[in-house]
N, C-alpha and C. Protein backbone atom coordinates (compact mmCIF):
# COMPACT_ATOMS: atom_id res chain seq x y z
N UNK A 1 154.41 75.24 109.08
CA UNK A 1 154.85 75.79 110.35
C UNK A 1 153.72 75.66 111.37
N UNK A 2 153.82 75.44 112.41
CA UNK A 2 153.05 75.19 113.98
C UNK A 2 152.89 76.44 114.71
N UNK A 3 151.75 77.34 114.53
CA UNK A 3 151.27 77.81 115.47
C UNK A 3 151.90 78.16 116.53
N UNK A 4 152.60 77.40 117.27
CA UNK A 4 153.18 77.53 118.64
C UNK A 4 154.73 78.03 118.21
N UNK A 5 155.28 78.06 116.90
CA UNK A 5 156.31 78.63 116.46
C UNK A 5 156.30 79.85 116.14
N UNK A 6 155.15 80.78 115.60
CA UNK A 6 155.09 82.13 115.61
C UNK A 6 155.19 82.73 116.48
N UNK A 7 155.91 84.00 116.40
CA UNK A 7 156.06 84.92 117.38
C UNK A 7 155.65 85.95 116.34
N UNK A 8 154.16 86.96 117.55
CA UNK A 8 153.56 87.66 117.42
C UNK A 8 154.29 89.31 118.18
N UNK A 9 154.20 90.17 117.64
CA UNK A 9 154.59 91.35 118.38
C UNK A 9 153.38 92.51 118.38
N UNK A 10 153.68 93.12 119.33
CA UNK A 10 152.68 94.51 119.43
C UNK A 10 152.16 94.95 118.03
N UNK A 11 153.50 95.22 116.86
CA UNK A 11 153.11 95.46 115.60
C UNK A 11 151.81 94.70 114.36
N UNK A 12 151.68 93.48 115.04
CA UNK A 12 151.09 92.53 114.36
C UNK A 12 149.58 92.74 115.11
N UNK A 13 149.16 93.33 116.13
CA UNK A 13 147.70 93.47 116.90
C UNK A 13 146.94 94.59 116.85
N UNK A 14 148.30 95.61 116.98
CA UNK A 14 147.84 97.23 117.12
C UNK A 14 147.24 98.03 116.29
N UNK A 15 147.06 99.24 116.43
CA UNK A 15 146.46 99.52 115.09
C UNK A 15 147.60 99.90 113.47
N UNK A 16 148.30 100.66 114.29
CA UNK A 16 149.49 100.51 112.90
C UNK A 16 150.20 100.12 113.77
N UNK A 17 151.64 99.91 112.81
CA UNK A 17 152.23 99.06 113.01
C UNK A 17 154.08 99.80 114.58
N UNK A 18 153.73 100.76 113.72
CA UNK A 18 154.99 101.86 115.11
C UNK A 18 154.15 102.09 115.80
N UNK A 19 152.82 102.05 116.76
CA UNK A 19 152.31 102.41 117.71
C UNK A 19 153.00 101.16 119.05
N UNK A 20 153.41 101.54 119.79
CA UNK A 20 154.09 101.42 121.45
C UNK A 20 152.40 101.27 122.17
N UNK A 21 151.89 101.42 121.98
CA UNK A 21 150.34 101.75 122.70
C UNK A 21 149.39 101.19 121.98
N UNK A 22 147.90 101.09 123.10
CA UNK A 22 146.65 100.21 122.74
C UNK A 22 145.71 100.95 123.35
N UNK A 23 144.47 101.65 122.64
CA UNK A 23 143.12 102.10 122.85
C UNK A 23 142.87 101.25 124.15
N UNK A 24 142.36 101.79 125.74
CA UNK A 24 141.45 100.86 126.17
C UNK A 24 140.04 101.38 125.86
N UNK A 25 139.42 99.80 125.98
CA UNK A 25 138.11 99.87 125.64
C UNK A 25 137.21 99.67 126.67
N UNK A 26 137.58 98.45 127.89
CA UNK A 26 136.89 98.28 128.43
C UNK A 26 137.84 97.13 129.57
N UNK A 27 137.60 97.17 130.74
CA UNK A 27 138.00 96.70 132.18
C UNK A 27 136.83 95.69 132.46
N UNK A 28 137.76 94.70 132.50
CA UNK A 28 137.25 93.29 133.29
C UNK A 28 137.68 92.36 134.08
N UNK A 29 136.95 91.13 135.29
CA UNK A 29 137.35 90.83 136.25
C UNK A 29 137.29 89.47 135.99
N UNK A 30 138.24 88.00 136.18
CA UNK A 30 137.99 86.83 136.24
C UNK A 30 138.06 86.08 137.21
N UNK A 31 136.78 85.50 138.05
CA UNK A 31 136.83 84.66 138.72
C UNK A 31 137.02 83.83 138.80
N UNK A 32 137.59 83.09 139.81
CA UNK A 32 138.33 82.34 140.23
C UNK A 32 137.27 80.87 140.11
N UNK A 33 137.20 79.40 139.26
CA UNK A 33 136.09 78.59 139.21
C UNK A 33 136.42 77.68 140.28
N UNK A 34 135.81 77.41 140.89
CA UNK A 34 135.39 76.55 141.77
C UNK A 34 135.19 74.94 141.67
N UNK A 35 135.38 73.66 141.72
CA UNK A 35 135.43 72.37 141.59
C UNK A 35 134.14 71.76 141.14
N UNK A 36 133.06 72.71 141.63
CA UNK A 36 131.69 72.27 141.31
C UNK A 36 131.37 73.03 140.35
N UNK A 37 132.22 73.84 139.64
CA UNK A 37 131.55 74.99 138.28
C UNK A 37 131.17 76.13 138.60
N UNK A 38 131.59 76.33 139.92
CA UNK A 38 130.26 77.47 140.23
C UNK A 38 131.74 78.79 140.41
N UNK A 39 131.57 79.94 140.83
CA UNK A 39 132.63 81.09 140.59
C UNK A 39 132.76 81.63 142.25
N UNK A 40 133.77 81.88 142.64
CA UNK A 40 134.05 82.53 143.65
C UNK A 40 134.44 83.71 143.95
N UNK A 41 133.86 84.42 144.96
CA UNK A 41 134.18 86.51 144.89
C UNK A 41 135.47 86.57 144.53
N UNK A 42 136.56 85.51 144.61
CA UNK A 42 137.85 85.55 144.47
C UNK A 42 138.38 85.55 143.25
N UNK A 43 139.12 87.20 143.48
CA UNK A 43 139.36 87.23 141.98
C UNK A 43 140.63 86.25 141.33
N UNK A 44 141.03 85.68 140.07
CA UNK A 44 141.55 85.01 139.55
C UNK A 44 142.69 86.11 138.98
N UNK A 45 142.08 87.21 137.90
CA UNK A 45 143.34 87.67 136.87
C UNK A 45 142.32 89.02 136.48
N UNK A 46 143.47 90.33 136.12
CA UNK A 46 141.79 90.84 135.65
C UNK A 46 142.12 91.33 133.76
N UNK A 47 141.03 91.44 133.14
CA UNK A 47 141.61 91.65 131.82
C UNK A 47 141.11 92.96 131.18
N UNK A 48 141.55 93.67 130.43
CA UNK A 48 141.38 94.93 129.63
C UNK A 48 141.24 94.69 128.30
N UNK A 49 140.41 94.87 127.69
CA UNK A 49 139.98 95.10 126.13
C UNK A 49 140.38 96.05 125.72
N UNK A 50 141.11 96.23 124.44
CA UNK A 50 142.05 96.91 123.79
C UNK A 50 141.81 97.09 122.05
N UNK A 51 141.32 98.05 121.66
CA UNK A 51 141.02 98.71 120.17
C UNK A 51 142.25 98.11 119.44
N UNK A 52 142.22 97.15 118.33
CA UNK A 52 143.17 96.73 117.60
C UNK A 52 142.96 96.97 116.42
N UNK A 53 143.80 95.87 115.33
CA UNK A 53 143.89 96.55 114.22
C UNK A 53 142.83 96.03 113.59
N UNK A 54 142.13 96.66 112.75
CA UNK A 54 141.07 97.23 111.53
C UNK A 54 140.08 96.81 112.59
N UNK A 55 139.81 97.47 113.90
CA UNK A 55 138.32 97.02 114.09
C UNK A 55 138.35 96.23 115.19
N UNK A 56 139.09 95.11 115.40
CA UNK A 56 138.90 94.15 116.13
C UNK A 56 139.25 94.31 117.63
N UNK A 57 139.38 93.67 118.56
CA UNK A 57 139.21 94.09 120.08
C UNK A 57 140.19 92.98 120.55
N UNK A 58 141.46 92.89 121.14
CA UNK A 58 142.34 91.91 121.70
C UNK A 58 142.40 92.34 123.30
N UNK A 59 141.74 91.17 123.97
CA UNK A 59 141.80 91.06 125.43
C UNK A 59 142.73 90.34 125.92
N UNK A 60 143.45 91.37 126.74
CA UNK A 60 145.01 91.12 127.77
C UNK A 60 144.53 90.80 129.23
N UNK A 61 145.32 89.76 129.10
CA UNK A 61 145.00 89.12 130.66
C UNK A 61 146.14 89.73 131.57
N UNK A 62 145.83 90.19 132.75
CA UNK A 62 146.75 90.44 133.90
C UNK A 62 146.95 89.70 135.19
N UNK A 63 147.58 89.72 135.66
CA UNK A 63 148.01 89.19 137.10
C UNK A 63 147.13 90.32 138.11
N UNK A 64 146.97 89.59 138.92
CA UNK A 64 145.99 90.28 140.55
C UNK A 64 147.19 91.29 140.97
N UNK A 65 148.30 91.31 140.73
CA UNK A 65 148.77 92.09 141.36
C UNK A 65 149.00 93.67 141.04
N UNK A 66 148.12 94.16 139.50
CA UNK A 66 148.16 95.01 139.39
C UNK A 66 146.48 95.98 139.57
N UNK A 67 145.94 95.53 140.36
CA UNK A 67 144.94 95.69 140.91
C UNK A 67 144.50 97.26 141.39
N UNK A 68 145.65 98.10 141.47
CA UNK A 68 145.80 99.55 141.86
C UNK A 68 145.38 99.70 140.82
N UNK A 69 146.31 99.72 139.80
CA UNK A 69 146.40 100.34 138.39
C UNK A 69 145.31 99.71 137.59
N UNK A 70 144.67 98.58 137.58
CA UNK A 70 142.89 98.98 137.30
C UNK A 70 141.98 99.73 137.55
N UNK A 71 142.22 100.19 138.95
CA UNK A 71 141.30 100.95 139.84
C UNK A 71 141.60 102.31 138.78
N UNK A 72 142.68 102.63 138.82
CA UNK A 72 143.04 103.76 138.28
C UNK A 72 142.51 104.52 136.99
N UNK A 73 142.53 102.89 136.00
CA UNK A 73 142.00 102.45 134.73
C UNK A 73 140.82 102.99 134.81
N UNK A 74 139.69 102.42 135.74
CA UNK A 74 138.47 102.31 135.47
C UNK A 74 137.98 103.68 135.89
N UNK A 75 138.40 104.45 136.77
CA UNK A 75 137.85 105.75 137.02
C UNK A 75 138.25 106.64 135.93
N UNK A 76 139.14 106.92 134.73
CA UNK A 76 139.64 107.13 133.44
C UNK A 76 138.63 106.76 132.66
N UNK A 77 138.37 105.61 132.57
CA UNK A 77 137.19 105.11 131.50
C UNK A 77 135.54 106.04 131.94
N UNK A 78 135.64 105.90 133.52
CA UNK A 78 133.97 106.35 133.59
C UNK A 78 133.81 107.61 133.42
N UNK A 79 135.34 108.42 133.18
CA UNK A 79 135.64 109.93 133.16
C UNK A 79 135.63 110.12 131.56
N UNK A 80 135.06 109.29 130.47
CA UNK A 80 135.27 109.06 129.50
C UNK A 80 136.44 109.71 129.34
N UNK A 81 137.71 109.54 129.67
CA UNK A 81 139.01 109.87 129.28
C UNK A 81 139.08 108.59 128.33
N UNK A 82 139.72 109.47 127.04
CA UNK A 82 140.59 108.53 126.01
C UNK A 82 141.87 107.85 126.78
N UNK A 83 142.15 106.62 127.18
CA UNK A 83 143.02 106.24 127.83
C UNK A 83 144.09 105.21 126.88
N UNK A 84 145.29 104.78 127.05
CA UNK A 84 146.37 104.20 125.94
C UNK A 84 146.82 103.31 127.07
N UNK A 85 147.16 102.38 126.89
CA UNK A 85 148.61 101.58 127.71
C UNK A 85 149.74 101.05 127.30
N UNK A 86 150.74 101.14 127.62
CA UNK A 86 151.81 100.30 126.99
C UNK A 86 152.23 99.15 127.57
N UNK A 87 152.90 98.38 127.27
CA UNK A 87 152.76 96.86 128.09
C UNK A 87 154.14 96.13 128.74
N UNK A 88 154.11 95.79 129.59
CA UNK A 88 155.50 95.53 130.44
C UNK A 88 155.20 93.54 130.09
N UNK A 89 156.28 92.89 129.85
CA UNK A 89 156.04 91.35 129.36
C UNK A 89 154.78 91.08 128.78
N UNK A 90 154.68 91.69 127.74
CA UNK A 90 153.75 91.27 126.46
C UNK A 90 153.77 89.76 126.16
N UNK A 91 152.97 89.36 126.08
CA UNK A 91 153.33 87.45 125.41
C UNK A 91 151.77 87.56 124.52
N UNK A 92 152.01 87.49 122.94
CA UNK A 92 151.17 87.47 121.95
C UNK A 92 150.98 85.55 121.61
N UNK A 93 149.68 84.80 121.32
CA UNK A 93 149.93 83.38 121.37
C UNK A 93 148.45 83.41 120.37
N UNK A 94 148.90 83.51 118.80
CA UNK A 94 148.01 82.65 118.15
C UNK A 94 147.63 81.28 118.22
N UNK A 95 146.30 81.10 118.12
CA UNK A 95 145.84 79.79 118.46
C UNK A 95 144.62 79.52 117.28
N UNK A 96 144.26 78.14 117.37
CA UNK A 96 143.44 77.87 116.17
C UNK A 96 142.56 76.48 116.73
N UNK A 97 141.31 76.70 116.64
CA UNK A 97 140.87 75.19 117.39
C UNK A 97 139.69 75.27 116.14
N UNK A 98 138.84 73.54 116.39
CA UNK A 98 138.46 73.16 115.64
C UNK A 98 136.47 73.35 116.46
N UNK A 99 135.74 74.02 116.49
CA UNK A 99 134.60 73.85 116.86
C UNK A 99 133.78 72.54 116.37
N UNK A 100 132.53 72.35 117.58
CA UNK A 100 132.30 71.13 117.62
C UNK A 100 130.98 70.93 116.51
N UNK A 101 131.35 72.28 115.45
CA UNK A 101 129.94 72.51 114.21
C UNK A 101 131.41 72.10 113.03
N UNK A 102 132.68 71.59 113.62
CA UNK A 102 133.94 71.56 112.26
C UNK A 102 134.15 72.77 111.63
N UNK A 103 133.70 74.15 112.22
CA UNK A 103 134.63 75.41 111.89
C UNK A 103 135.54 75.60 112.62
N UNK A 104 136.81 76.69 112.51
CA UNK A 104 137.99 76.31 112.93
C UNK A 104 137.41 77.98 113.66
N UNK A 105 137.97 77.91 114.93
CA UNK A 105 137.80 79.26 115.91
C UNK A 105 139.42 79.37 115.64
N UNK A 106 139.64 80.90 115.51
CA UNK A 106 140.72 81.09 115.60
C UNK A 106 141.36 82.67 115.90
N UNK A 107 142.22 82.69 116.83
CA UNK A 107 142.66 84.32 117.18
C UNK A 107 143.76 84.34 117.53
N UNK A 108 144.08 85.44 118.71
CA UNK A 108 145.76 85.75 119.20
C UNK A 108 144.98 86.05 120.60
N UNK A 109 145.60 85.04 121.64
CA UNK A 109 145.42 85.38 122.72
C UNK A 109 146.80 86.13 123.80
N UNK A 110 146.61 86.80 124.56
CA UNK A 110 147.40 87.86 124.77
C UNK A 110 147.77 87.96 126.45
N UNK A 111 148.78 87.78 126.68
CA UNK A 111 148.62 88.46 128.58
C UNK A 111 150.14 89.17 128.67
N UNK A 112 149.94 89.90 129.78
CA UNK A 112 151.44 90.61 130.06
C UNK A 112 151.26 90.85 131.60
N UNK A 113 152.30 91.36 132.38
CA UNK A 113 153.06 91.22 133.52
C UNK A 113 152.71 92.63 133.87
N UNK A 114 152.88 93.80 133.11
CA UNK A 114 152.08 94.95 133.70
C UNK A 114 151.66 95.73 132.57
N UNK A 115 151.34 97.06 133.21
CA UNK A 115 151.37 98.04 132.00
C UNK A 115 151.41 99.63 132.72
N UNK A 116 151.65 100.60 132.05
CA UNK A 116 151.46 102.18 132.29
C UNK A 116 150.39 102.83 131.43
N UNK A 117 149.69 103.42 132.17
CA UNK A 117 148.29 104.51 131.66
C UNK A 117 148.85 105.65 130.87
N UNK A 118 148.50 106.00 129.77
CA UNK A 118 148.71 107.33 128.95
C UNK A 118 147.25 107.79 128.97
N UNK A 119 146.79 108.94 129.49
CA UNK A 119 145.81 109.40 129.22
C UNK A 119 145.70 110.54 128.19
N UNK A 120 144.92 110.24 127.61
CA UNK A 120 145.29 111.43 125.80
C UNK A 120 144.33 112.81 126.39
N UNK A 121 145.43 114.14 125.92
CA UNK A 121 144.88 115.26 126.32
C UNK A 121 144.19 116.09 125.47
N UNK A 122 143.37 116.27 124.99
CA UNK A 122 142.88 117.30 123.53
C UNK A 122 142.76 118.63 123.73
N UNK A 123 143.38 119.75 123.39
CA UNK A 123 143.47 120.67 123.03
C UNK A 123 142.06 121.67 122.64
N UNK A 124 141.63 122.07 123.98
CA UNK A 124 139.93 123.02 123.05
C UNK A 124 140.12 124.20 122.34
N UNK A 125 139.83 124.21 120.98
CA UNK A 125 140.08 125.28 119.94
C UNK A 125 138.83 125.91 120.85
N UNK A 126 139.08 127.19 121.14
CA UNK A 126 138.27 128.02 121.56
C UNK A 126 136.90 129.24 120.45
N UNK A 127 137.61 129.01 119.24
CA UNK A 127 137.29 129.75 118.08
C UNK A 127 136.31 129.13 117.44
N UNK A 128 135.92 127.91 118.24
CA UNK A 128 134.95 127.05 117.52
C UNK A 128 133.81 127.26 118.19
N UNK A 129 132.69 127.42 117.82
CA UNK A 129 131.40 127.97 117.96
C UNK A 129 130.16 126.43 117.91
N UNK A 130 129.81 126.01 119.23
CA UNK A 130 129.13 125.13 119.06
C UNK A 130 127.74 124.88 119.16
């Protein structure tokens, strides 16, 4: 079977397998490259790093147009709020290439169309003595 024939779902990245939601980890910006190599203030797409399963970290690419709702993201993160998202047009795309040492690089690359913020609330046991 071909690679480009699997279909990957939320269940197959996340941490278990009924979780609707993804840990963020970390907010990032891609510039836009330029003809000569070089990068322009202009942003391209922006992407979010996301706590997956056993450990590993799957980065979702977005469209510029959700650019609010990063902003939103990132003041959550610097608030060390535990933050979750769920994902509006998910597209999961294992891939497998051959490095130029003949080891094979291989992962699940990921983008979607939007998403919604869950920010996780914890409960302070007051009885606890710190």
């Amino acid at each position: 079977m071909k690679l480009r024939n699997v279909r990957l779902t939320l269940a197959n990245v996340a941490r278990t397998t009924n979780s609707k939601t993804m840990e963020v980890i970390n907010v990032g910006t891609v510039k836009v490259r330029l003809d000569d190599g070089t990068f322009s203030d202009e942003i391209a797409n922006y992407t979010v790093d996301c706590a997956a399963y056993r450990g590993d970290t799957l980065k979702v690419k977005f469209p510029v147009d959700v650019a609010e709702k990063i902003n939103v993201l990132r003041n959550h993160l610097d608030n060390d709020d535990v933050v979750e998202i769920s994902f509006k047009g998910l597209k999961l795309t294992p891939y497998a290439m051959k490095a130029n040492d003949g080891s094979v690089l291989s992962g699940v690359s990921a983008k979607a169309d939007d998403f919604e913020i869950h920010v996780k609330e914890f409960d302070i046991d007051e009885d606890i003595e710190l």
